[in-house]
PDB file of N, CA and C in Angstrom:
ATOM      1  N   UNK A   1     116.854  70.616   1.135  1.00  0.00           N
ATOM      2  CA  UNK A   1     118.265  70.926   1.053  1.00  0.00           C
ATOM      3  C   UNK A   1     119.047  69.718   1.566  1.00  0.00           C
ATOM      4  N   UNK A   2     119.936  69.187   0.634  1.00  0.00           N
ATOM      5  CA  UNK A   2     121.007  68.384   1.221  1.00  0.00           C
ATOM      6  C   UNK A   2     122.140  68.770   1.458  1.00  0.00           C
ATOM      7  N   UNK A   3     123.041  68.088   2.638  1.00  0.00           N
ATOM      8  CA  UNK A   3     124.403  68.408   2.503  1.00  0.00           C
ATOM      9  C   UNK A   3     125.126  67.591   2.627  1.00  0.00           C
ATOM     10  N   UNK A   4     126.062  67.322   2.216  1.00  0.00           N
ATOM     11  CA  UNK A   4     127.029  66.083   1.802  1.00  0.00           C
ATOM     12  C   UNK A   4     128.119  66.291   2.486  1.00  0.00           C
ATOM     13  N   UNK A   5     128.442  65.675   3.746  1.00  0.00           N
ATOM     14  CA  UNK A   5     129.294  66.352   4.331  1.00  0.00           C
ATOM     15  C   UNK A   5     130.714  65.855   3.864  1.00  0.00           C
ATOM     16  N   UNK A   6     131.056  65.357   2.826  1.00  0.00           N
ATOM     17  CA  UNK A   6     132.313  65.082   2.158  1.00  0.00           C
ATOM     18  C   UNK A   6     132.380  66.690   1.346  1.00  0.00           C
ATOM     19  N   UNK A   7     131.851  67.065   0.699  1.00  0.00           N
ATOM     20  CA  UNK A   7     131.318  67.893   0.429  1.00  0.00           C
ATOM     21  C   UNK A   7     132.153  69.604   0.810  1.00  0.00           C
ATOM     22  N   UNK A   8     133.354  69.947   1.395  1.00  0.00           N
ATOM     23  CA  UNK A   8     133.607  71.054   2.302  1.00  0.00           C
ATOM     24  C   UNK A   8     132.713  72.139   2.187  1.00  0.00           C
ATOM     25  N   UNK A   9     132.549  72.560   0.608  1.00  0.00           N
ATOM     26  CA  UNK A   9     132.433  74.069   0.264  1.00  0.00           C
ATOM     27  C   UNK A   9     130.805  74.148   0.760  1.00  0.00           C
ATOM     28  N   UNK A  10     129.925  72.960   0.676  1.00  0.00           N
ATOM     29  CA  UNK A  10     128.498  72.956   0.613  1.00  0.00           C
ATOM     30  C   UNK A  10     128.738  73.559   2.145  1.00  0.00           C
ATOM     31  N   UNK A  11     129.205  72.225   3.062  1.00  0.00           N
ATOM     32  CA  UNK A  11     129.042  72.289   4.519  1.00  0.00           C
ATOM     33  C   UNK A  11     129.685  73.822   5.180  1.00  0.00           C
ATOM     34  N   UNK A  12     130.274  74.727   4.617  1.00  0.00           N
ATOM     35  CA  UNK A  12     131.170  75.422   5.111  1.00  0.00           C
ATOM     36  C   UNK A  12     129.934  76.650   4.872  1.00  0.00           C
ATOM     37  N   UNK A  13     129.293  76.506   3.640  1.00  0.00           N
ATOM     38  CA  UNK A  13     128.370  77.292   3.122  1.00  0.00           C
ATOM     39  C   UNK A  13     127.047  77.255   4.095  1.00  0.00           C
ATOM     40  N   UNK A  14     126.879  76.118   4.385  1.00  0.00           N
ATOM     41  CA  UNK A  14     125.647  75.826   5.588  1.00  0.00           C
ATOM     42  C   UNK A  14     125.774  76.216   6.481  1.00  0.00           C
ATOM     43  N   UNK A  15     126.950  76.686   7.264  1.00  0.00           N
ATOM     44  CA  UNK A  15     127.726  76.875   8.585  1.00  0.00           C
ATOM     45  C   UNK A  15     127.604  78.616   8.505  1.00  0.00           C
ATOM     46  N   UNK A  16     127.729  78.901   7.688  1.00  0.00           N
ATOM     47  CA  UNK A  16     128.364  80.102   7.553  1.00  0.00           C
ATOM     48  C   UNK A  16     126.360  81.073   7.600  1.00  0.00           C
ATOM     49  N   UNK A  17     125.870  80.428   6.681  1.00  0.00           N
ATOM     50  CA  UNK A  17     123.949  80.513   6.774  1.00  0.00           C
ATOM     51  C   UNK A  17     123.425  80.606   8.084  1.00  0.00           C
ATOM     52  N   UNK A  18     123.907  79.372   8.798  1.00  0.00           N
ATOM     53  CA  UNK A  18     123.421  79.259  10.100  1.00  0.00           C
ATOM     54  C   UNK A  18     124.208  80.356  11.185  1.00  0.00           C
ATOM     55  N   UNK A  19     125.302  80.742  11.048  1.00  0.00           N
ATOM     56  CA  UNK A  19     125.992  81.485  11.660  1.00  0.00           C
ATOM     57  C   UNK A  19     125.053  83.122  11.637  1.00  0.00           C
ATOM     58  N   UNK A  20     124.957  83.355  10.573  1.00  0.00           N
ATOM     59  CA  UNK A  20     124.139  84.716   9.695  1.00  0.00           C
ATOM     60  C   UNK A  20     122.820  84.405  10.393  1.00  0.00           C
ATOM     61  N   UNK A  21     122.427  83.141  10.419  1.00  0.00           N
ATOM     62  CA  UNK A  21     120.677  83.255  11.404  1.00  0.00           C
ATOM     63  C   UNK A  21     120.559  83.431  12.598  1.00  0.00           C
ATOM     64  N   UNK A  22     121.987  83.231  13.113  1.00  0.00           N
ATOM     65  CA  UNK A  22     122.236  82.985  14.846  1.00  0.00           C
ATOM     66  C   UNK A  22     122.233  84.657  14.655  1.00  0.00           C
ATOM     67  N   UNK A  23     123.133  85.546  13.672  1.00  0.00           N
ATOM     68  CA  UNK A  23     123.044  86.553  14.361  1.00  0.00           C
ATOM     69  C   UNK A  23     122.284  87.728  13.963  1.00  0.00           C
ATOM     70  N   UNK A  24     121.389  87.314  13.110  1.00  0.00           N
ATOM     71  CA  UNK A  24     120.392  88.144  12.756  1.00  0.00           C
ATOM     72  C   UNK A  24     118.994  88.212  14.205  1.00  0.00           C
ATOM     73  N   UNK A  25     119.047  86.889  14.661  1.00  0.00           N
ATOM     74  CA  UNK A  25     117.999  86.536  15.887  1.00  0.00           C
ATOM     75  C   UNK A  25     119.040  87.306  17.033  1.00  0.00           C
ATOM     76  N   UNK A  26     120.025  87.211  17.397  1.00  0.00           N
ATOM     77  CA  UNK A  26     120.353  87.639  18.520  1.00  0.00           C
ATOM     78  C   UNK A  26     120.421  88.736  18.495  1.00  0.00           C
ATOM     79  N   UNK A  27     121.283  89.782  17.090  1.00  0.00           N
ATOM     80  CA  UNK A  27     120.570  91.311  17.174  1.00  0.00           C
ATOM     81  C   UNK A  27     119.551  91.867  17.380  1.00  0.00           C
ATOM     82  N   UNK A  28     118.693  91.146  16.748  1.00  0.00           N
ATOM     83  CA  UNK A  28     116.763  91.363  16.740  1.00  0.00           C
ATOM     84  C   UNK A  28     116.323  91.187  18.441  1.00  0.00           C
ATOM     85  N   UNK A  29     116.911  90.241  18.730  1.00  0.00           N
ATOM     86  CA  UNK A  29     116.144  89.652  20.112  1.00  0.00           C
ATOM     87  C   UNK A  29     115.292  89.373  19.888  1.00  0.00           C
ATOM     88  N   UNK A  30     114.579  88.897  18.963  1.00  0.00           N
ATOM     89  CA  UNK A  30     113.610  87.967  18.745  1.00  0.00           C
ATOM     90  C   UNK A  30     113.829  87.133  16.736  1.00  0.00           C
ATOM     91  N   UNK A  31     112.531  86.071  17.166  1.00  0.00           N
ATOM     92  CA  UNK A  31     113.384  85.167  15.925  1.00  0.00           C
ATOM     93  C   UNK A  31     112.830  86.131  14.182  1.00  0.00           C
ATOM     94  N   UNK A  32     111.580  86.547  14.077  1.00  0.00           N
ATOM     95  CA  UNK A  32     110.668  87.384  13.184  1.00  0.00           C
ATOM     96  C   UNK A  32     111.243  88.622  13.295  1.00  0.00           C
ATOM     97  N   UNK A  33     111.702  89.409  12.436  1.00  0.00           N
ATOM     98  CA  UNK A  33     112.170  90.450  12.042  1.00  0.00           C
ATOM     99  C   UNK A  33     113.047  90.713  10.993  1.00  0.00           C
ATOM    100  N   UNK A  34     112.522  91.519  10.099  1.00  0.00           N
ATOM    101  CA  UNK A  34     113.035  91.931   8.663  1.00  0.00           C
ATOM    102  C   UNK A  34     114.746  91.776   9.060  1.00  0.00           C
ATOM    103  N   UNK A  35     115.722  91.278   7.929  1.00  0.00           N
ATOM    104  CA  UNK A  35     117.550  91.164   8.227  1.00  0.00           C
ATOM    105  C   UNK A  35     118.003  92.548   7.597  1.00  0.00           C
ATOM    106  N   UNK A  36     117.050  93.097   6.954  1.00  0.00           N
ATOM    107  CA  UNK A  36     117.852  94.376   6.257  1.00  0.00           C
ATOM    108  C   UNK A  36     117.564  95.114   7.523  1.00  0.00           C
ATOM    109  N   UNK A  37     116.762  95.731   8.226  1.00  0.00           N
ATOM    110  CA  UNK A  37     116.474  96.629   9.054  1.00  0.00           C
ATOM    111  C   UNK A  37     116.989  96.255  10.437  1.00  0.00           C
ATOM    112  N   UNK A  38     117.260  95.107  10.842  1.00  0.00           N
ATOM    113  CA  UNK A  38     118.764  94.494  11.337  1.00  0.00           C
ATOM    114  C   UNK A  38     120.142  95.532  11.141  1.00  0.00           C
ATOM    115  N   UNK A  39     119.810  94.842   9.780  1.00  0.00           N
ATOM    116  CA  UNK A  39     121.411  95.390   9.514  1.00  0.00           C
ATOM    117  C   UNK A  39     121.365  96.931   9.269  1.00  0.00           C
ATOM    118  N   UNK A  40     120.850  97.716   9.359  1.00  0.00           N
ATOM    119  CA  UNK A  40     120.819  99.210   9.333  1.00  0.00           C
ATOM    120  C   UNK A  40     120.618  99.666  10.978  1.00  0.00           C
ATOM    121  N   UNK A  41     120.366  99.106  11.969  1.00  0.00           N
ATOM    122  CA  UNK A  41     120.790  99.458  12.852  1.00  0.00           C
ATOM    123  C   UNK A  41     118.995  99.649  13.551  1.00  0.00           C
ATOM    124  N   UNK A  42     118.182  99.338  12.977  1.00  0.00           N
ATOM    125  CA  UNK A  42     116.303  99.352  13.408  1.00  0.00           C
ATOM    126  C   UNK A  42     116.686  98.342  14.666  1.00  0.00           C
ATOM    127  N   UNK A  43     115.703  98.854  15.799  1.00  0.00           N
ATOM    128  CA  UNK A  43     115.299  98.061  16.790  1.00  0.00           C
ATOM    129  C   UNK A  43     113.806  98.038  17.027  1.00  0.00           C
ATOM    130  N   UNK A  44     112.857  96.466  17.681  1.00  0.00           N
ATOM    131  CA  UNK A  44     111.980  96.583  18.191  1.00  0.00           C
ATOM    132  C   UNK A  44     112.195  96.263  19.297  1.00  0.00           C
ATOM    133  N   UNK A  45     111.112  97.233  19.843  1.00  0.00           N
ATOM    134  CA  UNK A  45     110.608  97.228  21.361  1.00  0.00           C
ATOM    135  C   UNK A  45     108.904  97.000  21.853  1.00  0.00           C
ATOM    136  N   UNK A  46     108.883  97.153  22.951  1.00  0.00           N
ATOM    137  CA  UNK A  46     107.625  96.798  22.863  1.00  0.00           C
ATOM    138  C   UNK A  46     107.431  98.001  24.387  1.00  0.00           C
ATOM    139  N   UNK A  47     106.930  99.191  24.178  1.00  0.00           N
ATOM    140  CA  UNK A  47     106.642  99.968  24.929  1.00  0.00           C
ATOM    141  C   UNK A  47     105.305  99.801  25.269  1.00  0.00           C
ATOM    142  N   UNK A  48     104.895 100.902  26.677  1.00  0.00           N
ATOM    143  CA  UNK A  48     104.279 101.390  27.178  1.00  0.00           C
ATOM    144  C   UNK A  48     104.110 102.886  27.081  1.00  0.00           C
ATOM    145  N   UNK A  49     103.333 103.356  26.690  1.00  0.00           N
ATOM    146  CA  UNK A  49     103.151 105.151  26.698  1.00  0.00           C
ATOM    147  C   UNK A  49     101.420 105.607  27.108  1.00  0.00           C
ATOM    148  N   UNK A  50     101.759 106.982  27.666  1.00  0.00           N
ATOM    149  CA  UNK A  50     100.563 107.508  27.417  1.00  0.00           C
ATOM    150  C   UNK A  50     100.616 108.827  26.466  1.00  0.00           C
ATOM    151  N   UNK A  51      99.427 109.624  26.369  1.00  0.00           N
ATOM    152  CA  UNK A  51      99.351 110.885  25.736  1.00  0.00           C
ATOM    153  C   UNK A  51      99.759 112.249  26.473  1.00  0.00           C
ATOM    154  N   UNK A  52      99.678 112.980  26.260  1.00  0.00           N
ATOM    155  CA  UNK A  52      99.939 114.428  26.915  1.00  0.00           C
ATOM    156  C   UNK A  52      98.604 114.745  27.828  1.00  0.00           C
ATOM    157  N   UNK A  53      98.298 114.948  29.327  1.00  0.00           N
ATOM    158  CA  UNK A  53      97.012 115.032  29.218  1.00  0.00           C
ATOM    159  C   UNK A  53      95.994 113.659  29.874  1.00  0.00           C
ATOM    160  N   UNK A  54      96.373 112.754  29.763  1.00  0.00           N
ATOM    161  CA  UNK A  54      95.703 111.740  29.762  1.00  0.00           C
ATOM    162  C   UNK A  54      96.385 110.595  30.565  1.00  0.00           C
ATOM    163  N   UNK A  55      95.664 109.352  31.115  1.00  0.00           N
ATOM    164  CA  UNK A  55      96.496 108.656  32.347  1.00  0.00           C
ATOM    165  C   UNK A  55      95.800 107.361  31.622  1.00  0.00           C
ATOM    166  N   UNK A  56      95.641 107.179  30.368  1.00  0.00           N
ATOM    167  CA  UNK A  56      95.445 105.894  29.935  1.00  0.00           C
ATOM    168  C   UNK A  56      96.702 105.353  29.406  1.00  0.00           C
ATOM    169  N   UNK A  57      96.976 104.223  30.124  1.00  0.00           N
ATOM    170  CA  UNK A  57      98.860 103.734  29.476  1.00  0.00           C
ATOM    171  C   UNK A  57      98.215 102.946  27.838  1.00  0.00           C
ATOM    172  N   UNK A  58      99.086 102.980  27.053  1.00  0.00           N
ATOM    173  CA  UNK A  58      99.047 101.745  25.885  1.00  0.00           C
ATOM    174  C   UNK A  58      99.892 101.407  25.906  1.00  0.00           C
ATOM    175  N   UNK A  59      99.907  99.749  25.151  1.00  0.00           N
ATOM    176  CA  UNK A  59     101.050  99.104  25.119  1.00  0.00           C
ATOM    177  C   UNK A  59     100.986  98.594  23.227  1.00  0.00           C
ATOM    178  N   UNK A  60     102.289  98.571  22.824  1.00  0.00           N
ATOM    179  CA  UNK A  60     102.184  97.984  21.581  1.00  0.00           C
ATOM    180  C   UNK A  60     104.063  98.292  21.433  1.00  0.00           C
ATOM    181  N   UNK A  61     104.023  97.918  19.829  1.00  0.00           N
ATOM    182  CA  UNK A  61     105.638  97.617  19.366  1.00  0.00           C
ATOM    183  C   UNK A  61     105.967  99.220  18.394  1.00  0.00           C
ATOM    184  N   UNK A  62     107.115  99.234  18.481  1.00  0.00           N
ATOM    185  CA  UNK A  62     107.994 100.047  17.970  1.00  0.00           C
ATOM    186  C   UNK A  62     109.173 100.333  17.504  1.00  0.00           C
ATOM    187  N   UNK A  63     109.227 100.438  16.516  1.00  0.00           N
ATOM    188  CA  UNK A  63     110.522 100.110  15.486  1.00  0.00           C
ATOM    189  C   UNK A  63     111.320 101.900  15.965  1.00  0.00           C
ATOM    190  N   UNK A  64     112.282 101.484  16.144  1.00  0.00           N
ATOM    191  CA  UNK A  64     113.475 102.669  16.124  1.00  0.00           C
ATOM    192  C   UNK A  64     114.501 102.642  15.931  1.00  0.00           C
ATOM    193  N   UNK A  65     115.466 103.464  15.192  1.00  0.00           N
ATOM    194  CA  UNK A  65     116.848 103.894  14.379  1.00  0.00           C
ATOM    195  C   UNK A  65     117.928 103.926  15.582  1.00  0.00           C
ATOM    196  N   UNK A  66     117.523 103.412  16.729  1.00  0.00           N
ATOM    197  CA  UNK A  66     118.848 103.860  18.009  1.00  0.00           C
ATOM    198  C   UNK A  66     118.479 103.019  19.123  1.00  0.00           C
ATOM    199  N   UNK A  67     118.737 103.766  20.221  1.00  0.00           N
ATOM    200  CA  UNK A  67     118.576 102.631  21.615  1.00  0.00           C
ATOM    201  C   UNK A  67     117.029 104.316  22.025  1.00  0.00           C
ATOM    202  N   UNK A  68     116.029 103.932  22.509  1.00  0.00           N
ATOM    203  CA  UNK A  68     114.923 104.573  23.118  1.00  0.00           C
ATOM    204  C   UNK A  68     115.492 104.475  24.925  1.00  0.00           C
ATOM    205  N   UNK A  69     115.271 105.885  25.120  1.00  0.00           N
ATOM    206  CA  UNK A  69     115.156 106.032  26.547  1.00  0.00           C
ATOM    207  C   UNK A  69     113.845 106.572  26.690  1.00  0.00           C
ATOM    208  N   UNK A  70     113.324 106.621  28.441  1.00  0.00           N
ATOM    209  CA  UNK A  70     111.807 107.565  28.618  1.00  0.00           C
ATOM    210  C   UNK A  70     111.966 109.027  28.683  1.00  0.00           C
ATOM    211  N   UNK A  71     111.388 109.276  27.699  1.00  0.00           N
ATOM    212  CA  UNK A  71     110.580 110.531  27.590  1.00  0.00           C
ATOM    213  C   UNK A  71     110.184 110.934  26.455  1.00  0.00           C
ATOM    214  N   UNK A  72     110.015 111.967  25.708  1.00  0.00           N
ATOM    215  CA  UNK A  72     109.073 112.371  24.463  1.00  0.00           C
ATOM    216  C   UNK A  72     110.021 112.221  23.460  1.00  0.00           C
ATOM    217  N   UNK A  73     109.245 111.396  22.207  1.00  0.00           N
ATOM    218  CA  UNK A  73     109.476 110.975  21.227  1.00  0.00           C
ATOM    219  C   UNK A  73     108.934 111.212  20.219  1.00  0.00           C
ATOM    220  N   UNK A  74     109.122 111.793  19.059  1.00  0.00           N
ATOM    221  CA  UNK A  74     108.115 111.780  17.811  1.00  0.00           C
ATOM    222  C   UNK A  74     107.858 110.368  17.442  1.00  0.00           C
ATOM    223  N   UNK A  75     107.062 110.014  17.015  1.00  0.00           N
ATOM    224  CA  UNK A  75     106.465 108.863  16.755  1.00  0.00           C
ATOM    225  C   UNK A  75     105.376 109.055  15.158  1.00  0.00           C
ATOM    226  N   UNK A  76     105.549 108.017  15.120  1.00  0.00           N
ATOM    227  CA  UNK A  76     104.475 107.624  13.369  1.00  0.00           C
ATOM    228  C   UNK A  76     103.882 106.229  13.563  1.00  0.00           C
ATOM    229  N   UNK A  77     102.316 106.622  13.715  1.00  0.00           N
ATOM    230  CA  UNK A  77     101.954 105.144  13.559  1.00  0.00           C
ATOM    231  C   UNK A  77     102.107 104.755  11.937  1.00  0.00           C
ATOM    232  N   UNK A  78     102.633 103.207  11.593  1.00  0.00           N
ATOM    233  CA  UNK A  78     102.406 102.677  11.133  1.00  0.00           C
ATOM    234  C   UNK A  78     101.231 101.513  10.661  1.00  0.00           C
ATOM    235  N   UNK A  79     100.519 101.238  11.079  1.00  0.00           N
ATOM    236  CA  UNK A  79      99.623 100.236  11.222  1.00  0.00           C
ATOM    237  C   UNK A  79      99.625  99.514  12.373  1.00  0.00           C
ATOM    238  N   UNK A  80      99.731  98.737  13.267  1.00  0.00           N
ATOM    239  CA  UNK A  80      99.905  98.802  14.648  1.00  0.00           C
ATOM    240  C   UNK A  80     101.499  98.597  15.000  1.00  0.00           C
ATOM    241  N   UNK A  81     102.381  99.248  14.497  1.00  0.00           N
ATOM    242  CA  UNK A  81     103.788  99.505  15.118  1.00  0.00           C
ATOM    243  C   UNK A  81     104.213 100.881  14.980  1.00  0.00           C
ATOM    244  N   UNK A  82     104.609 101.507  15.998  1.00  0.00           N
ATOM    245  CA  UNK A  82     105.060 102.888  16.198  1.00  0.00           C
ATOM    246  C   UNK A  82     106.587 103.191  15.330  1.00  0.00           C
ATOM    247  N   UNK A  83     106.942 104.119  14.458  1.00  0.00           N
ATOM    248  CA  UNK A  83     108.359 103.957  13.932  1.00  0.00           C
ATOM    249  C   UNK A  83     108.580 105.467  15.306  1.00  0.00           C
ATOM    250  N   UNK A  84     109.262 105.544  15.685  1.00  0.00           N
ATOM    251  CA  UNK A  84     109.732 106.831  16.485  1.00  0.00           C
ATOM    252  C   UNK A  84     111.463 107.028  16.495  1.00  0.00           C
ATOM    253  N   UNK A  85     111.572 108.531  16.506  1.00  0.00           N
ATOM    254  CA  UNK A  85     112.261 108.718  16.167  1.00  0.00           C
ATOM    255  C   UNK A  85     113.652 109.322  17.622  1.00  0.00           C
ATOM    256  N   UNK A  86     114.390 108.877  17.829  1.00  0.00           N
ATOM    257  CA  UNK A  86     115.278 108.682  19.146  1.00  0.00           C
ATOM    258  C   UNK A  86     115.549 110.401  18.712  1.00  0.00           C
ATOM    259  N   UNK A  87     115.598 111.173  20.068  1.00  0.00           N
ATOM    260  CA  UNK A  87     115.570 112.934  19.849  1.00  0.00           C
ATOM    261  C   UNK A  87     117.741 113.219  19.754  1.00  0.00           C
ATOM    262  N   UNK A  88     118.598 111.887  19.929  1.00  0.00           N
ATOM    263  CA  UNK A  88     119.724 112.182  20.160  1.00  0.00           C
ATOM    264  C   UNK A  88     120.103 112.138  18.486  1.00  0.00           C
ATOM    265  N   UNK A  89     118.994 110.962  17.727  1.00  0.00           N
ATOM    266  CA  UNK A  89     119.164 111.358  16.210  1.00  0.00           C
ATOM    267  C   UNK A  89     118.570 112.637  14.993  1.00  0.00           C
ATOM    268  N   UNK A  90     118.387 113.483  15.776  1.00  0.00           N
ATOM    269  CA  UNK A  90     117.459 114.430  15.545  1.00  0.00           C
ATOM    270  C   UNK A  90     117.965 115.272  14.500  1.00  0.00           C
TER     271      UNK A  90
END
């Protein structure tokens, strides 16, 4: 990619790209993560849980539709990321 900075519309167009990457990473909080599920309002996290029953903690990632607080969550594994579902969107 070149840009010609005589150029306005290119450079204004580059600015405006880079602006859209700054804030796709700072919503995400991290730099890897899908921009559509960004922009619909998906968050990852990276929890700790155990089972009902049981005192083994796990740790892994989890995609969710809201902000997660502690306590019981429906959850769906995906392949190793949890989608769960926040109980205030219920």
């Amino acid at each position: 990619m070149s840009i010609d900075y005589q150029e306005t519309g290119k450079f204004i167009g580059f600015l405006v790209f880079l602006a859209w990457m700054f804030w796709i990473t700072h919503r995400a909080g991290q730099i890897i993560f899908n921009p559509v599920l960004i922009a619909m309002g998906w968050r990852l996290y990276t929890i700790s849980y155990h089972f009902a029953g049981s005192q083994k903690v796990f740790k892994t990632s989890a995609l969710s539709n809201g902000h997660l607080v502690p306590g019981l969550h429906k959850q769906y594994p995906l392949q190793e990321i949890l989608i769960i579902k926040p109980e205030d969107s219920a």
